[in-house]
PDB file of N, CA and C in Angstrom:
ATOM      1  N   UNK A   1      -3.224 -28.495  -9.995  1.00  0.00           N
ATOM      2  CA  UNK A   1      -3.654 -27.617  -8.931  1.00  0.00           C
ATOM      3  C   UNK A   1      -5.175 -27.508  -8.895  1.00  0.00           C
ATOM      4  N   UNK A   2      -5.968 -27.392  -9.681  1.00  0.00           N
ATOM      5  CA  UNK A   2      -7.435 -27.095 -10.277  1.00  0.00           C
ATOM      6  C   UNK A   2      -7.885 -28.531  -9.653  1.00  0.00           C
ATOM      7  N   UNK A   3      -7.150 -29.341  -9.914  1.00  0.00           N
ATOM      8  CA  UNK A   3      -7.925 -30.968  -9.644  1.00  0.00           C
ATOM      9  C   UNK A   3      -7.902 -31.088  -8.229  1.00  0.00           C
ATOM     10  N   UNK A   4      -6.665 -30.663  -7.290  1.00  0.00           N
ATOM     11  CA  UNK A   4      -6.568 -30.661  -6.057  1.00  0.00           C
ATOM     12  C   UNK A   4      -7.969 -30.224  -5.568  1.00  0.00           C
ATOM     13  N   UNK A   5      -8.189 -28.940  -5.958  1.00  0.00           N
ATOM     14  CA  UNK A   5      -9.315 -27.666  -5.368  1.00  0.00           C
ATOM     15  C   UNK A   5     -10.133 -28.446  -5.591  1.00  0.00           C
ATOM     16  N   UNK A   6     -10.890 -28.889  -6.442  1.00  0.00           N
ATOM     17  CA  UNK A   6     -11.892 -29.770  -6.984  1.00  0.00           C
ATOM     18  C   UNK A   6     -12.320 -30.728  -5.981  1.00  0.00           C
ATOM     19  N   UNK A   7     -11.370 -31.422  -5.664  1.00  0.00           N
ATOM     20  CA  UNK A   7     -11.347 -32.786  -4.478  1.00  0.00           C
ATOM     21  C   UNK A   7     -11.892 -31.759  -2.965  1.00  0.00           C
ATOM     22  N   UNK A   8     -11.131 -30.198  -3.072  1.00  0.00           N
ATOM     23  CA  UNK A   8     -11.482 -30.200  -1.578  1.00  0.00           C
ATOM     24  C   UNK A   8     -13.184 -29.563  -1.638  1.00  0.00           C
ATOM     25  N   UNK A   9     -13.000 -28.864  -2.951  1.00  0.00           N
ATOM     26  CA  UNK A   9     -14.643 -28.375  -2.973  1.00  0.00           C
ATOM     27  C   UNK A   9     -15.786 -29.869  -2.784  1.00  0.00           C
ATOM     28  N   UNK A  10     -15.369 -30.728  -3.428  1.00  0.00           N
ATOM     29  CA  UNK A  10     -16.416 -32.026  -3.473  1.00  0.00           C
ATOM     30  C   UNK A  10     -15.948 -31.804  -1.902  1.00  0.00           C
ATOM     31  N   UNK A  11     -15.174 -31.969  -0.707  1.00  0.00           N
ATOM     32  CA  UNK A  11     -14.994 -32.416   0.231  1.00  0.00           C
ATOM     33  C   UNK A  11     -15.840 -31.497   1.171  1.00  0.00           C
ATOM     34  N   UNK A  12     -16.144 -30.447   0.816  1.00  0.00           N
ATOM     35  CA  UNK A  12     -16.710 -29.012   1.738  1.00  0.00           C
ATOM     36  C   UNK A  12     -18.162 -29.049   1.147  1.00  0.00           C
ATOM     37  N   UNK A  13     -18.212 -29.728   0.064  1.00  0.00           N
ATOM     38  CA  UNK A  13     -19.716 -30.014   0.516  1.00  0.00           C
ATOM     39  C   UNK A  13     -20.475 -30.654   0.549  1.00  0.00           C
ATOM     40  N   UNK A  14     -20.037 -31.895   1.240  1.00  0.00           N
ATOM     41  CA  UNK A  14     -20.670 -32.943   1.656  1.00  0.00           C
ATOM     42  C   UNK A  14     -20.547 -32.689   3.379  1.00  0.00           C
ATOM     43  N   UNK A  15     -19.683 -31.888   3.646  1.00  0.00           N
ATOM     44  CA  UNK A  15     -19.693 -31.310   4.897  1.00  0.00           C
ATOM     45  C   UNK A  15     -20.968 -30.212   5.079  1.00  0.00           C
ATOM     46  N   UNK A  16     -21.004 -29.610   4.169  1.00  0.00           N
ATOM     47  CA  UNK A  16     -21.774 -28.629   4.233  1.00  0.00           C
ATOM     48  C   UNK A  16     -23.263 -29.046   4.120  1.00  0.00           C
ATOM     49  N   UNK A  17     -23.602 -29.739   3.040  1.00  0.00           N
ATOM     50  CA  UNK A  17     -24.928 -30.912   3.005  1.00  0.00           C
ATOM     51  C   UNK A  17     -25.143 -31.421   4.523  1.00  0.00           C
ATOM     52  N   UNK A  18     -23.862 -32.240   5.243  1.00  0.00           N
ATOM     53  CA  UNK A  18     -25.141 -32.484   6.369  1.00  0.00           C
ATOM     54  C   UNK A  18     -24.777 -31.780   7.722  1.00  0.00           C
ATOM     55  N   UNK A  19     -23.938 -30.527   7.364  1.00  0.00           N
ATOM     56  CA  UNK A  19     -24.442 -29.194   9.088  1.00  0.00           C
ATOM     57  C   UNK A  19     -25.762 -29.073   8.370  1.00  0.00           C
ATOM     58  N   UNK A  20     -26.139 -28.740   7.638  1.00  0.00           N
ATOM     59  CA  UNK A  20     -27.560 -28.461   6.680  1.00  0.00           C
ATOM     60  C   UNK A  20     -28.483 -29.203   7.463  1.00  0.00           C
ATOM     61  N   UNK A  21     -28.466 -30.395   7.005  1.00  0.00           N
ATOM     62  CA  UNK A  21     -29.147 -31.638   7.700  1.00  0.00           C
ATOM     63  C   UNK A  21     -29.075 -31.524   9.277  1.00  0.00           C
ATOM     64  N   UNK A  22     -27.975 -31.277   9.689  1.00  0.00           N
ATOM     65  CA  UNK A  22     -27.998 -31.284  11.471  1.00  0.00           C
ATOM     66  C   UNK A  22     -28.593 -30.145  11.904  1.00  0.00           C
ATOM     67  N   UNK A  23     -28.539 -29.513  11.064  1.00  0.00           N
ATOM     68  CA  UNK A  23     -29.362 -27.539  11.393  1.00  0.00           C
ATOM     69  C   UNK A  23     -30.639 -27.887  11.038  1.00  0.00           C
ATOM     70  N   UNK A  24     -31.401 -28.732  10.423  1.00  0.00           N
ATOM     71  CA  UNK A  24     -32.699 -28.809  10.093  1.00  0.00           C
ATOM     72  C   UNK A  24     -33.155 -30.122  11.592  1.00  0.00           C
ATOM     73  N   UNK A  25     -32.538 -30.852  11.656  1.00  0.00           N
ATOM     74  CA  UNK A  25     -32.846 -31.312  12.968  1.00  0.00           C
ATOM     75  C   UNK A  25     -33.074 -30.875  13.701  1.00  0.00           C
ATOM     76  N   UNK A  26     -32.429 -29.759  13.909  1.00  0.00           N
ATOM     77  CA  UNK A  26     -32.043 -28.705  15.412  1.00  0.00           C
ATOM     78  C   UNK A  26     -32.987 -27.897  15.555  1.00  0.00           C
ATOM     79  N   UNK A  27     -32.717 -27.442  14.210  1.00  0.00           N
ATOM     80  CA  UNK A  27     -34.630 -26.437  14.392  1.00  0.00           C
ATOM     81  C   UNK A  27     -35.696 -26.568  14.878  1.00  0.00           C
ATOM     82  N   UNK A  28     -35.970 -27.861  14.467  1.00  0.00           N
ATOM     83  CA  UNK A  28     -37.160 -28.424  15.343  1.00  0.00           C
ATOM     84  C   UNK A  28     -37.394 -28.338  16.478  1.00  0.00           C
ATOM     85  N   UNK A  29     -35.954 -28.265  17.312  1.00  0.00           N
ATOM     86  CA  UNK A  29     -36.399 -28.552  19.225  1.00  0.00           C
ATOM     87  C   UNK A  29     -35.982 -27.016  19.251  1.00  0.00           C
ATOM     88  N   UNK A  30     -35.613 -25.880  18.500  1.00  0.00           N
ATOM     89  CA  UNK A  30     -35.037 -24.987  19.207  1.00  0.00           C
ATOM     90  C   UNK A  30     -35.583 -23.406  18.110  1.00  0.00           C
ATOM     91  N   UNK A  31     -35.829 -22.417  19.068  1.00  0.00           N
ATOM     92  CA  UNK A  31     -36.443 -21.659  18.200  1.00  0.00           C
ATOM     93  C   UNK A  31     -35.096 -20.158  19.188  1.00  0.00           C
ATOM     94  N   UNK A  32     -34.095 -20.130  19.095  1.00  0.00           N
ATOM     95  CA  UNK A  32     -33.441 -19.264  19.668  1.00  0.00           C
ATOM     96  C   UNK A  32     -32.873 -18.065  19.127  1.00  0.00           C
ATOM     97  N   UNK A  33     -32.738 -18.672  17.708  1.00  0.00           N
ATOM     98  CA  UNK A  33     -32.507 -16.868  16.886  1.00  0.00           C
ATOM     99  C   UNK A  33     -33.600 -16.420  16.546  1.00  0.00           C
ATOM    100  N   UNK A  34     -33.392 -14.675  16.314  1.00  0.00           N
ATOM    101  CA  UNK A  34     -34.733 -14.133  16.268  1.00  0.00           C
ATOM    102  C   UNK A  34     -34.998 -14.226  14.841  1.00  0.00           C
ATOM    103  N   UNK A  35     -34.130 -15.024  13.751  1.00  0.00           N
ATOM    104  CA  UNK A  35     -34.657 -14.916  12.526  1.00  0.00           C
ATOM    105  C   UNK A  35     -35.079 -16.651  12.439  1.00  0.00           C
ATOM    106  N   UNK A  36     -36.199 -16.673  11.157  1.00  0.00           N
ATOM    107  CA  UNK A  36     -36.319 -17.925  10.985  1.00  0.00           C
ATOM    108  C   UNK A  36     -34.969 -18.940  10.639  1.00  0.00           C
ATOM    109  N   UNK A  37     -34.613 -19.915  11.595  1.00  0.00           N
ATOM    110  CA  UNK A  37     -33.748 -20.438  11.140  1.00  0.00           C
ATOM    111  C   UNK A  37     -33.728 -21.555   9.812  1.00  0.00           C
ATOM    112  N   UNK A  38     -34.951 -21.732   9.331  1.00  0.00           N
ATOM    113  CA  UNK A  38     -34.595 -22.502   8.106  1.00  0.00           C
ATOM    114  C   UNK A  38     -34.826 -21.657   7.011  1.00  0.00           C
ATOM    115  N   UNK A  39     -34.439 -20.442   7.281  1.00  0.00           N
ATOM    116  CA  UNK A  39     -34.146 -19.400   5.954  1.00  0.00           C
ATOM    117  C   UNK A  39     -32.318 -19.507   5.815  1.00  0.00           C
ATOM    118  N   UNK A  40     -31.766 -19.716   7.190  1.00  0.00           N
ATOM    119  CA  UNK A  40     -30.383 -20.108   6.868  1.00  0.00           C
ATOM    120  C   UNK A  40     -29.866 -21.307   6.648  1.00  0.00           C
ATOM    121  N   UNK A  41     -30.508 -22.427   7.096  1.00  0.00           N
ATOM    122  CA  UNK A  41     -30.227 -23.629   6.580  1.00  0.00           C
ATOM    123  C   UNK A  41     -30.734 -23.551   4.918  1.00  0.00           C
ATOM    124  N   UNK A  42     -32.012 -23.058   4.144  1.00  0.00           N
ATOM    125  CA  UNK A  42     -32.334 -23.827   3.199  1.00  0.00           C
ATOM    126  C   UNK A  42     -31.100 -22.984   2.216  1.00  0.00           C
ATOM    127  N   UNK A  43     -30.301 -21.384   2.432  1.00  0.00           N
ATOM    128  CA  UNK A  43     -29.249 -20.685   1.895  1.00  0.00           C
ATOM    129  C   UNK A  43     -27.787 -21.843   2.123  1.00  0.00           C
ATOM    130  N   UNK A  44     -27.674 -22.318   3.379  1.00  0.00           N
ATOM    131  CA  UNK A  44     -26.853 -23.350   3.533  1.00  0.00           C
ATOM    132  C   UNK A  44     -27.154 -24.768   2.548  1.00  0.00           C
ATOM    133  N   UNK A  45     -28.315 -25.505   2.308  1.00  0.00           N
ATOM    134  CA  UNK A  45     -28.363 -26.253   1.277  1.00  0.00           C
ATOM    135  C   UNK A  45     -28.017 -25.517   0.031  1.00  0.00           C
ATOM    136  N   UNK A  46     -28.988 -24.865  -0.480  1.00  0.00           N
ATOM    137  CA  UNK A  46     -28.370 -24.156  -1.862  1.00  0.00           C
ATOM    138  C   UNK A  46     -26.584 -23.945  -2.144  1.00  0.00           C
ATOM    139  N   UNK A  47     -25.936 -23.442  -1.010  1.00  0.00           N
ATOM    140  CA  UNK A  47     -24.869 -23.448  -0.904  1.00  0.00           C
ATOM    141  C   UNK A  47     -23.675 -24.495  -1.210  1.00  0.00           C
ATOM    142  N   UNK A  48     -24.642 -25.368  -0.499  1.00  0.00           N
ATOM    143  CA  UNK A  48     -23.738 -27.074  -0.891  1.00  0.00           C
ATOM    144  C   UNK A  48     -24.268 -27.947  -2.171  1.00  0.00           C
ATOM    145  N   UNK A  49     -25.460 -27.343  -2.707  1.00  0.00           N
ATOM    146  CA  UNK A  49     -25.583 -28.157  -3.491  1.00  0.00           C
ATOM    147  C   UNK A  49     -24.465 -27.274  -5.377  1.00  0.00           C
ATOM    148  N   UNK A  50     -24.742 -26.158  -5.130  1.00  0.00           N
ATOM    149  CA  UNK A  50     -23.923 -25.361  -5.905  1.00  0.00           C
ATOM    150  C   UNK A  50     -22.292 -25.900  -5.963  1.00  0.00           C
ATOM    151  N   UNK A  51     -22.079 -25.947  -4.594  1.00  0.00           N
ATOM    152  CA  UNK A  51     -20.212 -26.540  -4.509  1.00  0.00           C
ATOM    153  C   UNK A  51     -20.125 -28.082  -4.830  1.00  0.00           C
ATOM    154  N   UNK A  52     -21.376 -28.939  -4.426  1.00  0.00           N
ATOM    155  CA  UNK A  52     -21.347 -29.813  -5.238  1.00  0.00           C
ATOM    156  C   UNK A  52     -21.251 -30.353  -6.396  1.00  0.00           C
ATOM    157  N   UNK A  53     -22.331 -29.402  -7.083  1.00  0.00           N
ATOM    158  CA  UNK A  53     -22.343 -29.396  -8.759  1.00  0.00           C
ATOM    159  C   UNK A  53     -20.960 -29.341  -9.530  1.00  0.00           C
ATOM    160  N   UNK A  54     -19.945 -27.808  -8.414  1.00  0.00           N
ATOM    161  CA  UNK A  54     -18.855 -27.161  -9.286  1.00  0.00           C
ATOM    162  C   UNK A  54     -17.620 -28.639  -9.066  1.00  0.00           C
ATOM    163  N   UNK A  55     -17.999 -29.266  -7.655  1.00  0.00           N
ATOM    164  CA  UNK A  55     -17.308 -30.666  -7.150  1.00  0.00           C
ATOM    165  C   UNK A  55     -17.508 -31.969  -8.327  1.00  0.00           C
ATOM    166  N   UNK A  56     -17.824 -32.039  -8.745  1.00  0.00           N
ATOM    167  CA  UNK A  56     -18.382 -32.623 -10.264  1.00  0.00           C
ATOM    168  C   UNK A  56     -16.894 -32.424 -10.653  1.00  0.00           C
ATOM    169  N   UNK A  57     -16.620 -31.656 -11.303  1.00  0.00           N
ATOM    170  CA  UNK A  57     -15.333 -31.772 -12.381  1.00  0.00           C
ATOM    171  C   UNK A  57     -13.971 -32.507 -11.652  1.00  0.00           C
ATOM    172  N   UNK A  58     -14.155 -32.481  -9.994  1.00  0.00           N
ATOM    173  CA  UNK A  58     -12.814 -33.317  -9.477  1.00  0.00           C
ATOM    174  C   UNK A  58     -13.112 -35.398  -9.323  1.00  0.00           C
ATOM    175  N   UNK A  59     -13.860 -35.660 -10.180  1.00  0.00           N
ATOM    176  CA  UNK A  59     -14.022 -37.010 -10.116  1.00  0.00           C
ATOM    177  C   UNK A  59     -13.272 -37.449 -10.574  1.00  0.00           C
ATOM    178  N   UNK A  60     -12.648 -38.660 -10.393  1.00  0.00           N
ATOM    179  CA  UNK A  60     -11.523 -39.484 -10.689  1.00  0.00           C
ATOM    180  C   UNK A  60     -11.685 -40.729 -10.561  1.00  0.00           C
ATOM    181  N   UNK A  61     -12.399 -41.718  -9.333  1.00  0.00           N
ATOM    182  CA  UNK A  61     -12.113 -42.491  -8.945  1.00  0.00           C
ATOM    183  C   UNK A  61     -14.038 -42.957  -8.433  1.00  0.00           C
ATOM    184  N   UNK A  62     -13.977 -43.983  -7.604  1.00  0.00           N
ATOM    185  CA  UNK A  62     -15.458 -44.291  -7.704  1.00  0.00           C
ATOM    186  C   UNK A  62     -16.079 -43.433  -6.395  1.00  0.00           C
ATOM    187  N   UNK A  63     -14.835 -43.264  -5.310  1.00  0.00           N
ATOM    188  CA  UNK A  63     -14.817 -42.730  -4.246  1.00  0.00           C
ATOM    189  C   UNK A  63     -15.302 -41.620  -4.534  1.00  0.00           C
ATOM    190  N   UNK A  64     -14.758 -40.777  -4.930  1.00  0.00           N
ATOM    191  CA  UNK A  64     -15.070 -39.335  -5.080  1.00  0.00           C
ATOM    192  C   UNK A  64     -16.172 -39.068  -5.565  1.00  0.00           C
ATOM    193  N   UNK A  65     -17.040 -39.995  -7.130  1.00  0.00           N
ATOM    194  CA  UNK A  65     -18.104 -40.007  -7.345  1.00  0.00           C
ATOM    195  C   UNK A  65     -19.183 -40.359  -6.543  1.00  0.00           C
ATOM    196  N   UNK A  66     -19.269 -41.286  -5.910  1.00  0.00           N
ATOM    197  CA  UNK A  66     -19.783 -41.377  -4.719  1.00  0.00           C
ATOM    198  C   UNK A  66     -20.114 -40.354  -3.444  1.00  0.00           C
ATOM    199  N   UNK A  67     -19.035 -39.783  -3.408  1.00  0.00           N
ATOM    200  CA  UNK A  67     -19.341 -38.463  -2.405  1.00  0.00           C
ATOM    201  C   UNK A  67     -19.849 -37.334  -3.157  1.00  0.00           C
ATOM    202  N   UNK A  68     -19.513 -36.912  -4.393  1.00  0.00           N
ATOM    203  CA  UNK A  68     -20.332 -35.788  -5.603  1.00  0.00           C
ATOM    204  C   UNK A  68     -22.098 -36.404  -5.266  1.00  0.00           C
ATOM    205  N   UNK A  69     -22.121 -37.778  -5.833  1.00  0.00           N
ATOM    206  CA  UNK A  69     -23.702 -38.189  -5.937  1.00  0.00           C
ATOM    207  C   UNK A  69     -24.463 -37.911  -4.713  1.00  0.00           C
ATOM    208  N   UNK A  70     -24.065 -38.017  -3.411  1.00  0.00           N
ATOM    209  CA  UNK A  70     -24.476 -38.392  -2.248  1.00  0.00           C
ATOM    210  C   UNK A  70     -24.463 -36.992  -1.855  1.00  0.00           C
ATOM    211  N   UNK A  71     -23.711 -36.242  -2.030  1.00  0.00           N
ATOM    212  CA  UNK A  71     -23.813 -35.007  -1.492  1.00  0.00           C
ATOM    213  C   UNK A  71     -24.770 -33.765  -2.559  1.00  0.00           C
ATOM    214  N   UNK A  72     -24.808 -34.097  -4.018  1.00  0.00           N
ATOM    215  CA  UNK A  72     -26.246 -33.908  -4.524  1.00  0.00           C
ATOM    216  C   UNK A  72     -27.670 -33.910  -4.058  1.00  0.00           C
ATOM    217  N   UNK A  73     -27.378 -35.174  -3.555  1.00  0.00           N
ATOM    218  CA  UNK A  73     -28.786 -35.765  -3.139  1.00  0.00           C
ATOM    219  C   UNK A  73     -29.767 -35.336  -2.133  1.00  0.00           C
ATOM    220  N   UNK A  74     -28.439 -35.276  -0.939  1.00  0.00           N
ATOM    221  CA  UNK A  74     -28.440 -34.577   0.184  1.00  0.00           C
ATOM    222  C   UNK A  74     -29.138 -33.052   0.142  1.00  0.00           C
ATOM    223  N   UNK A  75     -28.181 -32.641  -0.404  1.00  0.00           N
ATOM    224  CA  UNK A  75     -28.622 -30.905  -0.604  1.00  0.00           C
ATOM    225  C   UNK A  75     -29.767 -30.431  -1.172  1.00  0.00           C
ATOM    226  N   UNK A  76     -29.774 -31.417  -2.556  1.00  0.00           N
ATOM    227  CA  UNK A  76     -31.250 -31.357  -3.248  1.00  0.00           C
ATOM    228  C   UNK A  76     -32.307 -31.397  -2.340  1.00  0.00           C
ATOM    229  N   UNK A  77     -32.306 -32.820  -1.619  1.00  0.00           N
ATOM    230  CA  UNK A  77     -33.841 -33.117  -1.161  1.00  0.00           C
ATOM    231  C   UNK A  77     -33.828 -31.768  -0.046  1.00  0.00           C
ATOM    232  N   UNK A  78     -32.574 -31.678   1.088  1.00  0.00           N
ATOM    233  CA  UNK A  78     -33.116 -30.530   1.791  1.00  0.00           C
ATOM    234  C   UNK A  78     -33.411 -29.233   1.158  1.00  0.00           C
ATOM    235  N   UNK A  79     -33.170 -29.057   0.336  1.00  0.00           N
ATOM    236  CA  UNK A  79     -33.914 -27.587  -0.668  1.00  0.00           C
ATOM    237  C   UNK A  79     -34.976 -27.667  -1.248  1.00  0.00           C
ATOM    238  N   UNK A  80     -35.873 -29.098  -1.463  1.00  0.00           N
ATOM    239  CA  UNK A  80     -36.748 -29.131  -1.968  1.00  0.00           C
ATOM    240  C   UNK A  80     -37.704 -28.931  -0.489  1.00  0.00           C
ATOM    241  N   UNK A  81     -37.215 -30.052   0.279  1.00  0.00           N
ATOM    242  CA  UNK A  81     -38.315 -29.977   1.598  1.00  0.00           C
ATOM    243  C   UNK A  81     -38.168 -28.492   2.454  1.00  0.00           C
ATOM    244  N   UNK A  82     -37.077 -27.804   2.647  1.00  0.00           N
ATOM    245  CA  UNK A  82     -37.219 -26.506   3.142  1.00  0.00           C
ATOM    246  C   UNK A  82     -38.583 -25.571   2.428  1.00  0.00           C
ATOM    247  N   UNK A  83     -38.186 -26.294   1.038  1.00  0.00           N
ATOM    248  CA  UNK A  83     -39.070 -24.664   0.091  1.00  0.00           C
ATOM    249  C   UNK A  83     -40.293 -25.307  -0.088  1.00  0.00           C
ATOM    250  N   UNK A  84     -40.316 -26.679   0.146  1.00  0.00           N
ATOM    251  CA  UNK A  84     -42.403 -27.173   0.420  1.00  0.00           C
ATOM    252  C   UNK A  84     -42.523 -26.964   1.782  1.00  0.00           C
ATOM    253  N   UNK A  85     -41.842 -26.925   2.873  1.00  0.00           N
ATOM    254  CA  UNK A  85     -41.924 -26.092   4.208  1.00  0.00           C
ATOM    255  C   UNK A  85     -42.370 -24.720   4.043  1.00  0.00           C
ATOM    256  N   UNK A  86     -42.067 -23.881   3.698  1.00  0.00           N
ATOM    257  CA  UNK A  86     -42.014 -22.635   3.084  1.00  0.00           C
ATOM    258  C   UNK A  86     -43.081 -22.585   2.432  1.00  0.00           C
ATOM    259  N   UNK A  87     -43.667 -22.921   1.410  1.00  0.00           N
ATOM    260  CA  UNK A  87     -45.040 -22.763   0.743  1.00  0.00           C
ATOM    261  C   UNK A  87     -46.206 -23.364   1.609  1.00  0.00           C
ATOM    262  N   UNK A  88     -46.220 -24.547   1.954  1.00  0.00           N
ATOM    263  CA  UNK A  88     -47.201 -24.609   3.295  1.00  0.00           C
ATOM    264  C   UNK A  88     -47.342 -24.369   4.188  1.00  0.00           C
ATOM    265  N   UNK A  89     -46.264 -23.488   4.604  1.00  0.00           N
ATOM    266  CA  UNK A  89     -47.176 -22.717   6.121  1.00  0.00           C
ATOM    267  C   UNK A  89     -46.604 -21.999   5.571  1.00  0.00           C
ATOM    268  N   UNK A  90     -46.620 -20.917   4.601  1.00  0.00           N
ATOM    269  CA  UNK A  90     -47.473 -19.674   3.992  1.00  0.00           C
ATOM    270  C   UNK A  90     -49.020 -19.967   4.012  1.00  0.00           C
ATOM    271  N   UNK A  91     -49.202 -20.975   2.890  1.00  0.00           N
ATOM    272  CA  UNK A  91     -50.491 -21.420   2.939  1.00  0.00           C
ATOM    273  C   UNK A  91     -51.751 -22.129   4.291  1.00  0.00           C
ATOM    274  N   UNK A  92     -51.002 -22.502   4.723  1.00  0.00           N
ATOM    275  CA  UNK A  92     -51.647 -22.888   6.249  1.00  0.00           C
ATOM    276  C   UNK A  92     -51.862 -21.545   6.785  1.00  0.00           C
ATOM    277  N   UNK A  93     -50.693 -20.130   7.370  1.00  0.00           N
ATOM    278  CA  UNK A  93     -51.187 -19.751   7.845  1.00  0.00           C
ATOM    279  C   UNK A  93     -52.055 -18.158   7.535  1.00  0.00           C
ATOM    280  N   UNK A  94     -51.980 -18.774   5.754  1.00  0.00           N
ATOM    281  CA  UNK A  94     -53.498 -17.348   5.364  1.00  0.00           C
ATOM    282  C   UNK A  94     -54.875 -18.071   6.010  1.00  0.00           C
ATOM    283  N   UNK A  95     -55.058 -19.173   6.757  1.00  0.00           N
ATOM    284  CA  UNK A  95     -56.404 -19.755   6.890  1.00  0.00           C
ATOM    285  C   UNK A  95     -56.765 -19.409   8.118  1.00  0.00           C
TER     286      UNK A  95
END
């Protein structure tokens, strides 16, 4: 039962990694909520990269590792580039 869950958590967030990715696209052309929207995408990466990590223990096969690695990767880099987004225009706009 545990191994099942495992497979669907690896499966929810590699889904979740790229709405992440499609929400960081989107942002760019669209400024329509009144909150910053890549304060909810970079909570949405963190999100997937966490269910990823816990997606780790349902590996079995090369497939599944493959979607664990890829959906790491994913989530990582958008949490890194959200939060160097985030520190430079802080810094850009004390000038």
């Amino acid at each position: 039962m545990e191994m099942n869950m495992r497979k669907k958590i690896n499966t929810y967030s590699i889904f979740f990694s790229m709405l992440s990715w499609g929400g960081f696209y989107l942002s760019g052309f669209t400024s329509v909520l009144p909150v910053n929207g890549h304060i909810i995408i970079l909570w949405m990466a963190i999100f997937a990269l966490l269910m990823s990590v816990f997606g780790l223990g349902g590996i079995n096969n090369w497939k599944s590792a493959s979607s664990s690695l890829i959906s790491i990767l994913l989530s990582g880099l958008l949490v890194v580039v959200e939060l160097l987004l985030f520190v430079f225009s802080k810094f850009l706009s004390l000038t």
